[in-house]
N, C-alpha and C. Protein backbone atom coordinates (compact mmCIF):
# COMPACT_ATOMS: atom_id res chain seq x y z
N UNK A 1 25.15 -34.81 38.80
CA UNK A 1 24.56 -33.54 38.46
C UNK A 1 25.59 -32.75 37.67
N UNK A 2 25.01 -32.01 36.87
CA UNK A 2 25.68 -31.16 35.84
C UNK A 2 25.73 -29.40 36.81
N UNK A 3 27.39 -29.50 36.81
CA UNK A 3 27.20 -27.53 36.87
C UNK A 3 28.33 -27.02 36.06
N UNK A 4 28.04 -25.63 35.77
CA UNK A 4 29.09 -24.89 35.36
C UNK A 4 29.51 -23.96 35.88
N UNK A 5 31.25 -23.96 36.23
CA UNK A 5 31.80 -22.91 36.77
C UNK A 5 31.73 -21.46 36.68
N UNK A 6 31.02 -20.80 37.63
CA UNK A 6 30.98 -19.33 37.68
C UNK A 6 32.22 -18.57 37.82
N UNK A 7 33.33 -19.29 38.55
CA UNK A 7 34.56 -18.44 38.54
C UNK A 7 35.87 -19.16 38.74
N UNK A 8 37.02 -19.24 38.73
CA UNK A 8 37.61 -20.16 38.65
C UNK A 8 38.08 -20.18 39.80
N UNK A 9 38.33 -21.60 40.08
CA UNK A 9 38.64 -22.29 41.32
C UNK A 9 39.26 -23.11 41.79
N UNK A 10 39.65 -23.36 42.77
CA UNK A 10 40.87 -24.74 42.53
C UNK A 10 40.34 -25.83 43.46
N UNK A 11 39.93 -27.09 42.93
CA UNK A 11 39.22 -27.99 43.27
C UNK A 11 40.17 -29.19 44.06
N UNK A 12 39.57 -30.18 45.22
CA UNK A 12 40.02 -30.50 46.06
C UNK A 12 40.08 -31.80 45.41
N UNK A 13 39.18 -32.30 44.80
CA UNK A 13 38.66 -33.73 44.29
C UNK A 13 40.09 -34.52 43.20
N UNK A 14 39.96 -35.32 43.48
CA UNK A 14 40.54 -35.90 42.45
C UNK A 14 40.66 -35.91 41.15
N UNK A 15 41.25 -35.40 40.26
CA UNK A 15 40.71 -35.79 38.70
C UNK A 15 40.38 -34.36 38.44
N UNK A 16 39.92 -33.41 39.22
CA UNK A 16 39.20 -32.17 38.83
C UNK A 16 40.49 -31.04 38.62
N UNK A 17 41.19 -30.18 40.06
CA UNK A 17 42.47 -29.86 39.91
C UNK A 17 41.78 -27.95 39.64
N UNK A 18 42.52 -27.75 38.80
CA UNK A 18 41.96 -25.94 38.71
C UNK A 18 40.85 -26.17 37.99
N UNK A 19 39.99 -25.36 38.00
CA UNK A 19 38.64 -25.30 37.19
C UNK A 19 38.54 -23.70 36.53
N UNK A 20 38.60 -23.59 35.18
CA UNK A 20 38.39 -22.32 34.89
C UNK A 20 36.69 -21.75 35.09
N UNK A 21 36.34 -20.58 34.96
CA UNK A 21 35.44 -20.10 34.73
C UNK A 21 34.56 -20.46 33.13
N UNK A 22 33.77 -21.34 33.43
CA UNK A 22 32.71 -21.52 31.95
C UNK A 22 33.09 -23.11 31.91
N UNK A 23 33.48 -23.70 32.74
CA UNK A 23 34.04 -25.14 32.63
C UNK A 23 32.70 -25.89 33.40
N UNK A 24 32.14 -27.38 32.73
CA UNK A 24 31.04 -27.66 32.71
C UNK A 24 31.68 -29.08 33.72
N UNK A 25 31.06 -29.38 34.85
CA UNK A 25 31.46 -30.58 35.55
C UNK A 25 30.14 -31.33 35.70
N UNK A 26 30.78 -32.99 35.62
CA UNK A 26 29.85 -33.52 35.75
C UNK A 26 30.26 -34.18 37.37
N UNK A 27 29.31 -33.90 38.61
CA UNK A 27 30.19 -34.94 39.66
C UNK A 27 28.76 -35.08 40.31
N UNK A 28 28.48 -35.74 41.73
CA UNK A 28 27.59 -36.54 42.61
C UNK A 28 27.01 -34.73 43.03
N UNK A 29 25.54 -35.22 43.46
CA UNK A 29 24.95 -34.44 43.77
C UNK A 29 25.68 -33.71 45.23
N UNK A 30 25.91 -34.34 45.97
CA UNK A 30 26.64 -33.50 47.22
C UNK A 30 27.77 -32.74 46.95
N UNK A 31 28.66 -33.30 46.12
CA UNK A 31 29.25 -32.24 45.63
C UNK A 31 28.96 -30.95 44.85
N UNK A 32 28.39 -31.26 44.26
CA UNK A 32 27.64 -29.82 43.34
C UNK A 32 26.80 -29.05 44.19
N UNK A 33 26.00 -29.31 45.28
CA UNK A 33 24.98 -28.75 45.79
C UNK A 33 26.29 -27.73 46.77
N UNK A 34 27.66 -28.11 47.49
CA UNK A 34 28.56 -27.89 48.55
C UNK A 34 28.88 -26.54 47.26
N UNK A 35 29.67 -26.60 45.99
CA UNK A 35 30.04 -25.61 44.97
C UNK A 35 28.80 -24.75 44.57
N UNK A 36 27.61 -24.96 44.84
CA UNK A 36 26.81 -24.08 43.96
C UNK A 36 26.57 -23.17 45.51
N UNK A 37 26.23 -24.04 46.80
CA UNK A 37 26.28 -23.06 48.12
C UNK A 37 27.40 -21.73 48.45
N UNK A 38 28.47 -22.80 47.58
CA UNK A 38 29.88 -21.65 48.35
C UNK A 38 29.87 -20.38 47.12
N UNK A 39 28.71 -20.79 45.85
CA UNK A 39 28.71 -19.50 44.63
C UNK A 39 29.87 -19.43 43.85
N UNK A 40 30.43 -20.57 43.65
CA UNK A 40 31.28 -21.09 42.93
C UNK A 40 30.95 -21.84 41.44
N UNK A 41 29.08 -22.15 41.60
CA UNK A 41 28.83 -23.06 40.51
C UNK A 41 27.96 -22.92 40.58
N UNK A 42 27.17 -23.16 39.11
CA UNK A 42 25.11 -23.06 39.22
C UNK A 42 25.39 -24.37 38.42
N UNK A 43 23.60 -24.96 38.46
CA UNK A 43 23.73 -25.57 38.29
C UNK A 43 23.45 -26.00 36.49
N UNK A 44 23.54 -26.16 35.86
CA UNK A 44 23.78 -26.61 34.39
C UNK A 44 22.47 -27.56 33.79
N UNK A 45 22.03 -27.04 32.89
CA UNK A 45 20.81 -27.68 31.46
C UNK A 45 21.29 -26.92 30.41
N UNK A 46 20.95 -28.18 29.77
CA UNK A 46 21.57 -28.49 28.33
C UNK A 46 20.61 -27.38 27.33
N UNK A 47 19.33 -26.92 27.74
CA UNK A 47 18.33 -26.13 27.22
C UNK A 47 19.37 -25.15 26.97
N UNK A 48 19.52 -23.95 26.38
CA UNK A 48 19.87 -22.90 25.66
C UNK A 48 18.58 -22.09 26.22
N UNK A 49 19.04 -21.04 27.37
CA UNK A 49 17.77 -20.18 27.80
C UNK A 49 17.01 -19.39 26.58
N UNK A 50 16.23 -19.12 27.10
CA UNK A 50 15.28 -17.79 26.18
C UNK A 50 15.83 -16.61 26.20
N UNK A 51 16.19 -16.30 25.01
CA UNK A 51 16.14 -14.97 24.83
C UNK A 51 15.52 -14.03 23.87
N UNK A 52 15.06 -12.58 24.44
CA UNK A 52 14.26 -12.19 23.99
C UNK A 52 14.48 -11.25 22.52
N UNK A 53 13.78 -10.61 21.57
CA UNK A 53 14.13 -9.93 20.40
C UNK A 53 15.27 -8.56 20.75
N UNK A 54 16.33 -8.60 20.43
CA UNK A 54 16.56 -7.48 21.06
C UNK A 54 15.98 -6.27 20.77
N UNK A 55 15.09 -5.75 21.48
CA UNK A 55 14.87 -4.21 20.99
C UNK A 55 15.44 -3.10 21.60
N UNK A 56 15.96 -2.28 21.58
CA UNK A 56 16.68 -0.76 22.21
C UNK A 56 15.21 0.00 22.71
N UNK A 57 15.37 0.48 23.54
CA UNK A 57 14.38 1.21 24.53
C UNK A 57 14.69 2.50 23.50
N UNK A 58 15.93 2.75 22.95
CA UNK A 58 16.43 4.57 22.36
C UNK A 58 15.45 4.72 21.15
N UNK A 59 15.06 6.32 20.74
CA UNK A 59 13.98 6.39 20.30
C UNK A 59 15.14 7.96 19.30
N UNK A 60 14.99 7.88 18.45
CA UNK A 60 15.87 9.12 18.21
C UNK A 60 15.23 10.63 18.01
N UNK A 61 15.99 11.42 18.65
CA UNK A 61 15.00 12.90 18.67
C UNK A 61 14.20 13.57 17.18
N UNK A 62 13.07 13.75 17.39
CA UNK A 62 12.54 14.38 16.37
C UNK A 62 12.91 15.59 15.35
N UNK A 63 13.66 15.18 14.08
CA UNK A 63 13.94 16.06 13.31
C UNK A 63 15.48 15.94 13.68
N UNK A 64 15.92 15.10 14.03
CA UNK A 64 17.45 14.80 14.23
C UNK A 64 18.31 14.91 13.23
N UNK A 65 17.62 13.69 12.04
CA UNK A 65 18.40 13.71 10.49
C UNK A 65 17.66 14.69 9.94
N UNK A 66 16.80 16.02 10.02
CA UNK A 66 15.82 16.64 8.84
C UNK A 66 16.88 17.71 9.31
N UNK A 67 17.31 18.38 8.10
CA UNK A 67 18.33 19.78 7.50
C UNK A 67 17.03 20.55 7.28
N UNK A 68 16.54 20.90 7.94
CA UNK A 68 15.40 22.16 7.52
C UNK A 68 15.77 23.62 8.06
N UNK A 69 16.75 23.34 9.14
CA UNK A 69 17.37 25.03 9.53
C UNK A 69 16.18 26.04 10.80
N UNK A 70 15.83 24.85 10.84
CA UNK A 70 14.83 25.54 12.14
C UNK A 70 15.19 25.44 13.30
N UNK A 71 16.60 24.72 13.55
CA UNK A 71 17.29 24.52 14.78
C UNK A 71 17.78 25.55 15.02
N UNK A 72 17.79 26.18 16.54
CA UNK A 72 18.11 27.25 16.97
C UNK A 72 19.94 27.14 17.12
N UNK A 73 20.54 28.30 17.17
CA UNK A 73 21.72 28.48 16.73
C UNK A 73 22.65 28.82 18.09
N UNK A 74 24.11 28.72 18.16
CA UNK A 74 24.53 28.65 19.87
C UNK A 74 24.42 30.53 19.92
N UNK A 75 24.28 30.62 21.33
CA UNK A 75 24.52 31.77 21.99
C UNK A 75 25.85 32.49 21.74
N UNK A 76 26.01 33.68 21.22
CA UNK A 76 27.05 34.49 21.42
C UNK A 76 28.28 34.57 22.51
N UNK A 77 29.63 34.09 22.55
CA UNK A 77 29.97 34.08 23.82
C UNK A 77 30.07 35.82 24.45
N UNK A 78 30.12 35.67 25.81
CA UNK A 78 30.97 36.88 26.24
C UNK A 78 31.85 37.03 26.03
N UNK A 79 32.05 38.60 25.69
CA UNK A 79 33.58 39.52 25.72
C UNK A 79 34.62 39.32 26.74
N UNK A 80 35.34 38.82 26.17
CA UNK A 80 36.15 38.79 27.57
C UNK A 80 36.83 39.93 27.85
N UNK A 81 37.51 40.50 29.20
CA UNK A 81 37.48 41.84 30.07
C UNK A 81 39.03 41.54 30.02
N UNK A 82 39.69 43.26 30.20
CA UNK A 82 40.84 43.14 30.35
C UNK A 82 41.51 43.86 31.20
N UNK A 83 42.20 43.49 32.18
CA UNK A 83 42.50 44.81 33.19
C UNK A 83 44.05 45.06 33.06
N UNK A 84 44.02 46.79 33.17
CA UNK A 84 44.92 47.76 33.43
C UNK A 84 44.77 48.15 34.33
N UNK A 85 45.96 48.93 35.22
CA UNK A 85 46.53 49.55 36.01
C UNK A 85 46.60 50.91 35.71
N UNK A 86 45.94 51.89 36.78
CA UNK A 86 45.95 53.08 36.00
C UNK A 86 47.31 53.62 36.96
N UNK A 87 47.97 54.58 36.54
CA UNK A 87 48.34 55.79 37.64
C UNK A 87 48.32 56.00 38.56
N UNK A 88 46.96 56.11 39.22
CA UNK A 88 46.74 56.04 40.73
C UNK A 88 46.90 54.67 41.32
N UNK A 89 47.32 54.09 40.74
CA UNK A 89 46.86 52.49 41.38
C UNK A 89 45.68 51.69 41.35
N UNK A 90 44.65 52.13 40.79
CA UNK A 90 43.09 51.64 40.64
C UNK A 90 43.35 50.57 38.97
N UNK A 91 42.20 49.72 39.48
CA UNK A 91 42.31 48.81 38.44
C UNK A 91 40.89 49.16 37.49
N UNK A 92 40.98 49.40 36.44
CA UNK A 92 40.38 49.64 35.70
C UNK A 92 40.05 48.07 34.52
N UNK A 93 38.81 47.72 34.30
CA UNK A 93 38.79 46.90 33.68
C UNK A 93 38.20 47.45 32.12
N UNK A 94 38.51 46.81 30.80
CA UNK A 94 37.69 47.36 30.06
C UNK A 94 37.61 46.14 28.88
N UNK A 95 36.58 45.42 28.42
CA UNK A 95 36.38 44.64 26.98
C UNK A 95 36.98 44.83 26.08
N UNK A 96 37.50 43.53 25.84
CA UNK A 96 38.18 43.56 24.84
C UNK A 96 37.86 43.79 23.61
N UNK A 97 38.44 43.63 22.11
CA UNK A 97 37.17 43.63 20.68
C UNK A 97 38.11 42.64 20.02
């Protein structure tokens, strides 16, 4: 039986030794069935799976690329505040310009 290594591993067998990840073995069914249990190995066809067209689910927002100027514009920030110390000791805050 044909499998290929899911992760790399270090093999007990003779002849085999470290096994990288993506490495294609050919050995006896009891062995492969013991590596594909422990999730060490699936099992391997020569088929080239299906795959599908790629399409993107993303859809781009309406009027994204159109320069027409109808997009609303950012908010004004706030003034930021500045505090003094008066005389009496009271804190007086007042906006900056």
């Amino acid at each position: 039986m044909k499998i290929i290594a899911k992760r790399p591993f270090i093999s007990s067998r003779p002849g085999f030794g470290n096994i990288p990840a993506g490495r294609i073995l050919d050995t006896d069914d009891a062995y492969a069935k013991m590596l594909i249990n422990a999730g060490l190995a699936e099992e391997y066809s020569a088929v080239p799976p299906l795959m599908a067209d790629r399409q993107t689910s993303f859809t781009s927002p309406v009027g994204a690329n159109a320069k027409n100027g109808l997009s609303s514009q950012a908010g004004q920030a706030s003034q930021s505040q500045t505090v003094k110390k008066s005389k009496s000791g009271v804190k007086k805050t007042k906006t900056a310009r």
